[in-house]
PDB file of N, CA and C in Angstrom:
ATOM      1  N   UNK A   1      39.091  37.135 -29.250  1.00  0.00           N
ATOM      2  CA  UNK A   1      38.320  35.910 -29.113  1.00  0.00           C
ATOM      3  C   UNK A   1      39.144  34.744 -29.647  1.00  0.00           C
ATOM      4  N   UNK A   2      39.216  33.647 -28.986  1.00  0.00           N
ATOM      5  CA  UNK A   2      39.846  32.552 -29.266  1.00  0.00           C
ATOM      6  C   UNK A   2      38.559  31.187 -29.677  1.00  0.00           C
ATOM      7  N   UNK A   3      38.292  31.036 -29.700  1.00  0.00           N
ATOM      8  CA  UNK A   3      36.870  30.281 -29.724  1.00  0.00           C
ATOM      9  C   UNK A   3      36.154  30.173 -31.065  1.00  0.00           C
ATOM     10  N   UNK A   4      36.942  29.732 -31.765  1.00  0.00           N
ATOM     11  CA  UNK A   4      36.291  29.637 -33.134  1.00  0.00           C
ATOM     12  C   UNK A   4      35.450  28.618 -33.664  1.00  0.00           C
ATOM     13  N   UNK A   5      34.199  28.439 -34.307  1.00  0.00           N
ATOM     14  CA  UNK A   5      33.563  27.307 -34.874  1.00  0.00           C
ATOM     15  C   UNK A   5      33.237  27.998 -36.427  1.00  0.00           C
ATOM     16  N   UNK A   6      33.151  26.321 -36.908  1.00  0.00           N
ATOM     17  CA  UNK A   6      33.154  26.796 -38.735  1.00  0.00           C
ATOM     18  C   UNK A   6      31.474  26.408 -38.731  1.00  0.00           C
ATOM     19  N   UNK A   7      30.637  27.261 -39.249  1.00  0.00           N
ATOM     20  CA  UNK A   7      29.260  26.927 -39.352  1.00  0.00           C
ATOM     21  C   UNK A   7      28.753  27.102 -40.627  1.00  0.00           C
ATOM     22  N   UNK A   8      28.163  25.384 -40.768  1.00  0.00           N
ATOM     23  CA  UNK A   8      28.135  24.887 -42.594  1.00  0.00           C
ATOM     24  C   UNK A   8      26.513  25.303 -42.746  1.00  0.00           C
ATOM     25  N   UNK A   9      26.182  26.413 -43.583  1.00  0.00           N
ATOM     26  CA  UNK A   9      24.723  26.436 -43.648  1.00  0.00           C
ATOM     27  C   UNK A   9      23.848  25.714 -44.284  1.00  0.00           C
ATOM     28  N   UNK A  10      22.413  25.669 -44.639  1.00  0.00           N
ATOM     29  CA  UNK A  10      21.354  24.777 -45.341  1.00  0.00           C
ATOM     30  C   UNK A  10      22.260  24.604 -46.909  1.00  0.00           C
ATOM     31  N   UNK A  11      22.800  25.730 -47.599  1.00  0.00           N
ATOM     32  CA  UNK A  11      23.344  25.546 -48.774  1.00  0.00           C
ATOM     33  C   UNK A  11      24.683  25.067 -48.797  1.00  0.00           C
ATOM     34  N   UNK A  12      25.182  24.618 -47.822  1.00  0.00           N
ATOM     35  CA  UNK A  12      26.468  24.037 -47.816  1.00  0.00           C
ATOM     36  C   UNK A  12      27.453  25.061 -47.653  1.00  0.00           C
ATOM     37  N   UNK A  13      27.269  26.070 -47.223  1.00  0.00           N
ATOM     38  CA  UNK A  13      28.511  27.271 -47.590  1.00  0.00           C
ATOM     39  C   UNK A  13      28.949  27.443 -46.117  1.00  0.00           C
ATOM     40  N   UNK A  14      30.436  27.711 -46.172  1.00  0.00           N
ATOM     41  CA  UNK A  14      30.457  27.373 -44.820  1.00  0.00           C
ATOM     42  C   UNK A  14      31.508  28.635 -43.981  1.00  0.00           C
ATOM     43  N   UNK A  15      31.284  29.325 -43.214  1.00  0.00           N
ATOM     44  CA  UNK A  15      31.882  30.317 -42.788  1.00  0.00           C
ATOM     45  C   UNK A  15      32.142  30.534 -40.924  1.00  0.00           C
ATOM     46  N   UNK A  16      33.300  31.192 -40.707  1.00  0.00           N
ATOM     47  CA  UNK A  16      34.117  31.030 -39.404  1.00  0.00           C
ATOM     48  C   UNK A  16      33.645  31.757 -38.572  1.00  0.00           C
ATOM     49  N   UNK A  17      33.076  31.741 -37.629  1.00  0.00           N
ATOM     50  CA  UNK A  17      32.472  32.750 -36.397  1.00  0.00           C
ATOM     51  C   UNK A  17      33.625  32.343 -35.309  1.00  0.00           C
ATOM     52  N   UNK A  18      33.300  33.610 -34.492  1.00  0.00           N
ATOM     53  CA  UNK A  18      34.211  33.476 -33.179  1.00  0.00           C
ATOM     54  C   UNK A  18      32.595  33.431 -31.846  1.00  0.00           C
ATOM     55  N   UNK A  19      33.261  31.831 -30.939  1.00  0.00           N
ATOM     56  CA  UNK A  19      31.864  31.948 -29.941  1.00  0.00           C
ATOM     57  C   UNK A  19      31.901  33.501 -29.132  1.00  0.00           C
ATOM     58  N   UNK A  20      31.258  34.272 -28.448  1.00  0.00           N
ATOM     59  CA  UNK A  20      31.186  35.515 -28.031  1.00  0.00           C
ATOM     60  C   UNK A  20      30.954  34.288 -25.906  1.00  0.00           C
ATOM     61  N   UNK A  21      29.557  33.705 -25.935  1.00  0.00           N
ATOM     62  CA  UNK A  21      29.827  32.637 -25.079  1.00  0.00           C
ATOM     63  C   UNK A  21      28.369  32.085 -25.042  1.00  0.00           C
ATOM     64  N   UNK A  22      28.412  30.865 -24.345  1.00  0.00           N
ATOM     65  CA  UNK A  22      27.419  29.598 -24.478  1.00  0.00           C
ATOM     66  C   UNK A  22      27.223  30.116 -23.043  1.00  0.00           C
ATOM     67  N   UNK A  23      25.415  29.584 -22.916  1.00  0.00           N
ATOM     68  CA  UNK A  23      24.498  29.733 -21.438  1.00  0.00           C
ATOM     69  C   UNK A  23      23.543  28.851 -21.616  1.00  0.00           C
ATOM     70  N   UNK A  24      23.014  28.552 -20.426  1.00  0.00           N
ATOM     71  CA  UNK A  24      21.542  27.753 -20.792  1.00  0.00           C
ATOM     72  C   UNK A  24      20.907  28.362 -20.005  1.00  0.00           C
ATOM     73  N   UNK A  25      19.341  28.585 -20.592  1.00  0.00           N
ATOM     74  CA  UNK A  25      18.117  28.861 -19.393  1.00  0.00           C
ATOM     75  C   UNK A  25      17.479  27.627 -18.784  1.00  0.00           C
ATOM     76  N   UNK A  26      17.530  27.480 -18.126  1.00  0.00           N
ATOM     77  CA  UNK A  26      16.669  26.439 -17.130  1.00  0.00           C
ATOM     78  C   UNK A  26      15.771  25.820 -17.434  1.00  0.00           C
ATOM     79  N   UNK A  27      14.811  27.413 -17.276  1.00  0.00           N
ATOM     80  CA  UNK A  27      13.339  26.739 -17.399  1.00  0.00           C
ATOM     81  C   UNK A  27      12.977  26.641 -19.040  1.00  0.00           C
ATOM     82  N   UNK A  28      13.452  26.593 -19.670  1.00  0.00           N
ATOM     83  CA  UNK A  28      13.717  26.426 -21.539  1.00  0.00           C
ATOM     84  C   UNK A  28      14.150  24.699 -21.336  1.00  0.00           C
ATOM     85  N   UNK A  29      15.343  24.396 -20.404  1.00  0.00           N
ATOM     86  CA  UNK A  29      15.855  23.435 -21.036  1.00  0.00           C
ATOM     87  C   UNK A  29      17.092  23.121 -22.184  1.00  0.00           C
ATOM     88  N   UNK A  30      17.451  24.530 -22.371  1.00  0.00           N
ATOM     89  CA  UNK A  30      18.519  24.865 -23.445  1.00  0.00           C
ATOM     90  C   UNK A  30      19.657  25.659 -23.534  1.00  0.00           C
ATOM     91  N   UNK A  31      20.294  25.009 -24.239  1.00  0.00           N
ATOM     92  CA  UNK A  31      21.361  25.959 -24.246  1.00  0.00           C
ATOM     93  C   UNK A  31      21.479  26.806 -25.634  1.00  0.00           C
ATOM     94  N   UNK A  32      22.108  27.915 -25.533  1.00  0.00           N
ATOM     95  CA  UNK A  32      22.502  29.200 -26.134  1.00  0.00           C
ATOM     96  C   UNK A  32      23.478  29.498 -26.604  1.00  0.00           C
ATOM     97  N   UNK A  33      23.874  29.276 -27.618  1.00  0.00           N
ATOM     98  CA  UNK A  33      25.360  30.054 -28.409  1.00  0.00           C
ATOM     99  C   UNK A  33      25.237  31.431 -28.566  1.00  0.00           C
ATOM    100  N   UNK A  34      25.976  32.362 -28.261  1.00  0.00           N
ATOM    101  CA  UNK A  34      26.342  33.927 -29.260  1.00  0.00           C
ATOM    102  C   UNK A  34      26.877  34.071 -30.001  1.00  0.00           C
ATOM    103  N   UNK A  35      27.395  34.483 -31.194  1.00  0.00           N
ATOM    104  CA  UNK A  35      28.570  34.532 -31.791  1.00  0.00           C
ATOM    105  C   UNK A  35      28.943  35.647 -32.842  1.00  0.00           C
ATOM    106  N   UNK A  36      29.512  35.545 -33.664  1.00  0.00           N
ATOM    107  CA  UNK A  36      29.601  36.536 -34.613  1.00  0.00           C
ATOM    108  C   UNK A  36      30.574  36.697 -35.534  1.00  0.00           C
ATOM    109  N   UNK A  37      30.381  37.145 -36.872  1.00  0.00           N
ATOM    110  CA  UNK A  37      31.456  36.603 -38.030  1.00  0.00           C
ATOM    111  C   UNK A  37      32.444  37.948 -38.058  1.00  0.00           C
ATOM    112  N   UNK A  38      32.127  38.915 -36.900  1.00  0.00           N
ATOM    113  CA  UNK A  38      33.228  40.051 -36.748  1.00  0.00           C
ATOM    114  C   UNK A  38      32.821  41.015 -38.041  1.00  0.00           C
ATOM    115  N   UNK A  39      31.223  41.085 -38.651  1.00  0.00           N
ATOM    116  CA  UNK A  39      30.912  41.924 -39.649  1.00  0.00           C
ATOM    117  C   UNK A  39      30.171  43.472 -38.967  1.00  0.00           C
ATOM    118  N   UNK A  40      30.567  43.975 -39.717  1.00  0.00           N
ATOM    119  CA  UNK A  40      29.897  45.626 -38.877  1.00  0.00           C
ATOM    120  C   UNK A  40      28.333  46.030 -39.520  1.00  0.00           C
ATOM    121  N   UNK A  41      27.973  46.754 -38.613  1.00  0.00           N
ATOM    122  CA  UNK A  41      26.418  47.166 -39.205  1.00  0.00           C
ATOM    123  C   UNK A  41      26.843  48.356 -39.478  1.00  0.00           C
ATOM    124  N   UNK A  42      25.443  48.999 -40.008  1.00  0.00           N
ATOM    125  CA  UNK A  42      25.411  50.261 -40.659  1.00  0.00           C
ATOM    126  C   UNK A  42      26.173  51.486 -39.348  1.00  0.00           C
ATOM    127  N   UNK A  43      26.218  51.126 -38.135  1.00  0.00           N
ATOM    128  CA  UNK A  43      26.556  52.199 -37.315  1.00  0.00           C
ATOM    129  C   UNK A  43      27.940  51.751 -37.004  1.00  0.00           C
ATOM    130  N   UNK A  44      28.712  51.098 -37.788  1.00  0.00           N
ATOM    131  CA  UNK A  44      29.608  50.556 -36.993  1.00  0.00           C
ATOM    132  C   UNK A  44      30.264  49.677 -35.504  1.00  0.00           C
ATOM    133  N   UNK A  45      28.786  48.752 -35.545  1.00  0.00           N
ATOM    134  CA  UNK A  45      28.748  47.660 -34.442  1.00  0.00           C
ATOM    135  C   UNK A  45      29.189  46.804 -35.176  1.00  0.00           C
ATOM    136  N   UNK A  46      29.754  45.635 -34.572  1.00  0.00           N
ATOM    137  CA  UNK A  46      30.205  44.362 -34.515  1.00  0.00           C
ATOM    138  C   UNK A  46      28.382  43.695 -34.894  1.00  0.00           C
ATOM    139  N   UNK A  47      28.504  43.121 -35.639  1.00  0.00           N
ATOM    140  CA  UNK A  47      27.075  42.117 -35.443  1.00  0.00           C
ATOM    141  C   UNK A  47      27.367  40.846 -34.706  1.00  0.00           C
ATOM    142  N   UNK A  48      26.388  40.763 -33.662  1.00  0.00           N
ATOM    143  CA  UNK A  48      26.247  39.822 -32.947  1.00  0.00           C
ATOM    144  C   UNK A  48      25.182  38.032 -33.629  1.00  0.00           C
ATOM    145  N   UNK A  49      24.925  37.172 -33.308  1.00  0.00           N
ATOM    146  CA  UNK A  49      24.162  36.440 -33.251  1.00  0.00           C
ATOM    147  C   UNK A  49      23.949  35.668 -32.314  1.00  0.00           C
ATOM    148  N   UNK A  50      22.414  34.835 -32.321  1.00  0.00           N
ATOM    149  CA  UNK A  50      22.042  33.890 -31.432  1.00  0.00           C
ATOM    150  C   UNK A  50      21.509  33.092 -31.919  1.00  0.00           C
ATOM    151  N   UNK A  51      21.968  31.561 -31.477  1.00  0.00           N
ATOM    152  CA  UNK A  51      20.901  30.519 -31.658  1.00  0.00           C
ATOM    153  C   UNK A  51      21.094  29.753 -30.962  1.00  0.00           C
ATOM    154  N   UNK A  52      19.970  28.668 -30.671  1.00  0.00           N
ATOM    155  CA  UNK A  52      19.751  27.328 -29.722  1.00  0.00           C
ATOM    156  C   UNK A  52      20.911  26.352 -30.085  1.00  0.00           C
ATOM    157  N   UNK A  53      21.615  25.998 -29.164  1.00  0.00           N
ATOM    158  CA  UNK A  53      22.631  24.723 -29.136  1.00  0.00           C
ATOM    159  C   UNK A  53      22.143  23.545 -29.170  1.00  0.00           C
ATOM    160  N   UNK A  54      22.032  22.594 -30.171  1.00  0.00           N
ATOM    161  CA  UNK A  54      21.732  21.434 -30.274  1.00  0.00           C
ATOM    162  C   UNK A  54      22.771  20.469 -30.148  1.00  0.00           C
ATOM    163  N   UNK A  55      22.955  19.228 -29.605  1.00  0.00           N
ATOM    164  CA  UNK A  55      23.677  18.348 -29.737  1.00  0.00           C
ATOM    165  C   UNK A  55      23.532  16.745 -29.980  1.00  0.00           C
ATOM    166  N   UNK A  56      23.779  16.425 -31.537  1.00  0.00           N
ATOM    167  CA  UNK A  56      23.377  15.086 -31.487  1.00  0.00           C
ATOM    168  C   UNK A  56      25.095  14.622 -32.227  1.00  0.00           C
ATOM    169  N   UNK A  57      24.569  13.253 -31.651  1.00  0.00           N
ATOM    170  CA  UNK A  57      25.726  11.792 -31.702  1.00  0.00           C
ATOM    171  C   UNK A  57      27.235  12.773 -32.071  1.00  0.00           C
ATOM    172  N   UNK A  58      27.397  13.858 -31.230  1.00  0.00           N
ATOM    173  CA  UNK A  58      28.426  14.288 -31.129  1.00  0.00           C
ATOM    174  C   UNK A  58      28.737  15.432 -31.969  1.00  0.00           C
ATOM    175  N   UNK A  59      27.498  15.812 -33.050  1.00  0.00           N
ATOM    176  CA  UNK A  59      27.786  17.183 -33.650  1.00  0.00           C
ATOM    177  C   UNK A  59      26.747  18.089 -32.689  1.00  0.00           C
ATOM    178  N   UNK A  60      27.456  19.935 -33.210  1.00  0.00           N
ATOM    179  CA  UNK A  60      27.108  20.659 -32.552  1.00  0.00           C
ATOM    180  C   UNK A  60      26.011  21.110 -33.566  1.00  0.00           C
ATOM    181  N   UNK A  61      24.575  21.669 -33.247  1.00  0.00           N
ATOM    182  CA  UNK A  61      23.605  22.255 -34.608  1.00  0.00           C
ATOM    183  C   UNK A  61      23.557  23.497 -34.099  1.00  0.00           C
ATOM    184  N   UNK A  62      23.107  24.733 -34.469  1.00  0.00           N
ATOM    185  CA  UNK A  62      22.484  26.064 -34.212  1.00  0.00           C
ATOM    186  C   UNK A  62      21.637  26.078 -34.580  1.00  0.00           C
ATOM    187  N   UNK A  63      20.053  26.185 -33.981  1.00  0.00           N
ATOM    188  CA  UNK A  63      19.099  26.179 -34.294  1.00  0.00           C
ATOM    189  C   UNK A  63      18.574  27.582 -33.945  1.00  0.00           C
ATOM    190  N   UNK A  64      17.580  28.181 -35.249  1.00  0.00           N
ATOM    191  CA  UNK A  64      16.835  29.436 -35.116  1.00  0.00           C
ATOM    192  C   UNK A  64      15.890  29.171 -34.246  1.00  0.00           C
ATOM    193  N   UNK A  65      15.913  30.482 -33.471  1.00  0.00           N
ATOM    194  CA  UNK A  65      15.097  30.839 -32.206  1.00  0.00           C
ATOM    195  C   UNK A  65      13.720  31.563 -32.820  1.00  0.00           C
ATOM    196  N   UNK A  66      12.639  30.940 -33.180  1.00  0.00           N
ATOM    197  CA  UNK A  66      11.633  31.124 -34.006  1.00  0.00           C
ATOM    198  C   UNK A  66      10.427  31.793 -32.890  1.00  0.00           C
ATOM    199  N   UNK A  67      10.490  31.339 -31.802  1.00  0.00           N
ATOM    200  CA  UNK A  67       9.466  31.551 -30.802  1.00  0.00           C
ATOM    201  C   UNK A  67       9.575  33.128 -30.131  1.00  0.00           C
ATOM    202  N   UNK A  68       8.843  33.918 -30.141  1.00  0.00           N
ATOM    203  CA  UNK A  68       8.934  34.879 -29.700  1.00  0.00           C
ATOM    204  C   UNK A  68       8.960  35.069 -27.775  1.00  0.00           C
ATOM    205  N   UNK A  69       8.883  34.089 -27.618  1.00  0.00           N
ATOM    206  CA  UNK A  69       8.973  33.746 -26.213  1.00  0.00           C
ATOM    207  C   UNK A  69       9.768  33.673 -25.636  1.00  0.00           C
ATOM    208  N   UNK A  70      10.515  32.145 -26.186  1.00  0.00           N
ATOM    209  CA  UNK A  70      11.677  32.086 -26.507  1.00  0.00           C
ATOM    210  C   UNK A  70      12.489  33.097 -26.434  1.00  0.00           C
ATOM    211  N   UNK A  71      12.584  33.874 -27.327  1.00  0.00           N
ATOM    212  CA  UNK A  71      13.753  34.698 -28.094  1.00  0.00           C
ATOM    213  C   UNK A  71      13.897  36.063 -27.099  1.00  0.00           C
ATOM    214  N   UNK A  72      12.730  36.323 -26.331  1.00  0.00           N
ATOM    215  CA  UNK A  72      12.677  37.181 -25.291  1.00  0.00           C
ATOM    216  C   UNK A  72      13.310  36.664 -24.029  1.00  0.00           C
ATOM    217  N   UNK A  73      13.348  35.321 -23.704  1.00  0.00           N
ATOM    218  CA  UNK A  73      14.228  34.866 -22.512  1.00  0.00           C
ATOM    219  C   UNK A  73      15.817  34.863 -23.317  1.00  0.00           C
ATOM    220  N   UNK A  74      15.785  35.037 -23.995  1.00  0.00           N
ATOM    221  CA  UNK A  74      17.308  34.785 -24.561  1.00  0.00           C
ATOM    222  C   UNK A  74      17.567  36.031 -24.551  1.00  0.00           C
ATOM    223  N   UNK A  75      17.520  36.831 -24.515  1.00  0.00           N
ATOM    224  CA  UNK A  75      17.602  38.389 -25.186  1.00  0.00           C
ATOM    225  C   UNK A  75      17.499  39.093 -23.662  1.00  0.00           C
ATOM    226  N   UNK A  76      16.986  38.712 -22.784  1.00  0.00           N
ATOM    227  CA  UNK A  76      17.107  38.918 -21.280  1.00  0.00           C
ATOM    228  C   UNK A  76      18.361  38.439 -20.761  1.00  0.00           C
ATOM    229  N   UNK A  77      18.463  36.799 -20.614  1.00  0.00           N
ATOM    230  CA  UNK A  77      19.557  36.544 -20.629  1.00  0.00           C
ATOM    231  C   UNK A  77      21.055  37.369 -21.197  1.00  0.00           C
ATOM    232  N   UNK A  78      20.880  37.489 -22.468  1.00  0.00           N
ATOM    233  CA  UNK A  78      22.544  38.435 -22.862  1.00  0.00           C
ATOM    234  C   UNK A  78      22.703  39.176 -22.409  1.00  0.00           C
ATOM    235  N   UNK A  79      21.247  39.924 -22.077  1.00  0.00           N
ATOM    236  CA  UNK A  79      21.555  41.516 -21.001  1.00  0.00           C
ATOM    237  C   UNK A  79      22.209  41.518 -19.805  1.00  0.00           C
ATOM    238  N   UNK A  80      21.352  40.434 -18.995  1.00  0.00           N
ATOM    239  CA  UNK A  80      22.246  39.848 -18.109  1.00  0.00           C
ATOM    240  C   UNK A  80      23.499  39.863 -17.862  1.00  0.00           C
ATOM    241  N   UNK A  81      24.331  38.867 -18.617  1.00  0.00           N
ATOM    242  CA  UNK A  81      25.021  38.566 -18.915  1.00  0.00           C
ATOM    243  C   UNK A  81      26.495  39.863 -19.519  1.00  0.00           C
ATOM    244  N   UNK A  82      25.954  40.478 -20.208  1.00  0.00           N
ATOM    245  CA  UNK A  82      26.729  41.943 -20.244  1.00  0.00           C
ATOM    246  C   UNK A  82      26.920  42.849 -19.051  1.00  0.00           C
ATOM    247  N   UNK A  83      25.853  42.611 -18.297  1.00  0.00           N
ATOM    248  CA  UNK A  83      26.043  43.545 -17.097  1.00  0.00           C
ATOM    249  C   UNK A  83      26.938  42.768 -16.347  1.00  0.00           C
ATOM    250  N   UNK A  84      27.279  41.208 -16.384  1.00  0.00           N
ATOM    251  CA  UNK A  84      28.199  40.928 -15.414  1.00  0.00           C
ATOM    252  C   UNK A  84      27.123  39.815 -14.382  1.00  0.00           C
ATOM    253  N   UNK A  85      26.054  39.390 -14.489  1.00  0.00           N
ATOM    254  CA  UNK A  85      25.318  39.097 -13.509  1.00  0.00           C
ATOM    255  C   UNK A  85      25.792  37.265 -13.801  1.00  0.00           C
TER     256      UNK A  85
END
């Protein structure tokens, strides 16, 4: 992965993810970051993440996907998206 962003959290601490890739759904209106700090889970996966792409006066935000609605069109989408579609 070449695609790196530094993401500064609520406490100021600030750590390097690599983007995995950006989408938007339509009927949302939004766009979608993936990404991931390249940390492993208990089975030895890569951990992934997601959040809403915000963009104001030229910064980028990640916003938590709180809506269960939401978070089900997004989560469709990646599937998607892995298969190649």
């Amino acid at each position: 992965m070449d695609r790196k962003v530094t993401i500064t959290n609520s406490q100021g601490q600030k750590a390097v993810a690599d983007i995995i890739t950006i989408f938007r759904i339509k009927d949302l209106n939004s766009d979608y970051v993936v990404y991931t700090f390249n940390q492993k889970d208990a089975n030895n996966n890569i951990k992934d993440y997601a959040s809403r792409l915000r963009v104001e006066n030229g910064n980028y935000y990640f916003d938590t996907i709180t809506d269960e609605s939401e978070w089900e069109k997004v989560k469709n989408a990646i599937e998607l998206l892995g298969r190649g579609a």
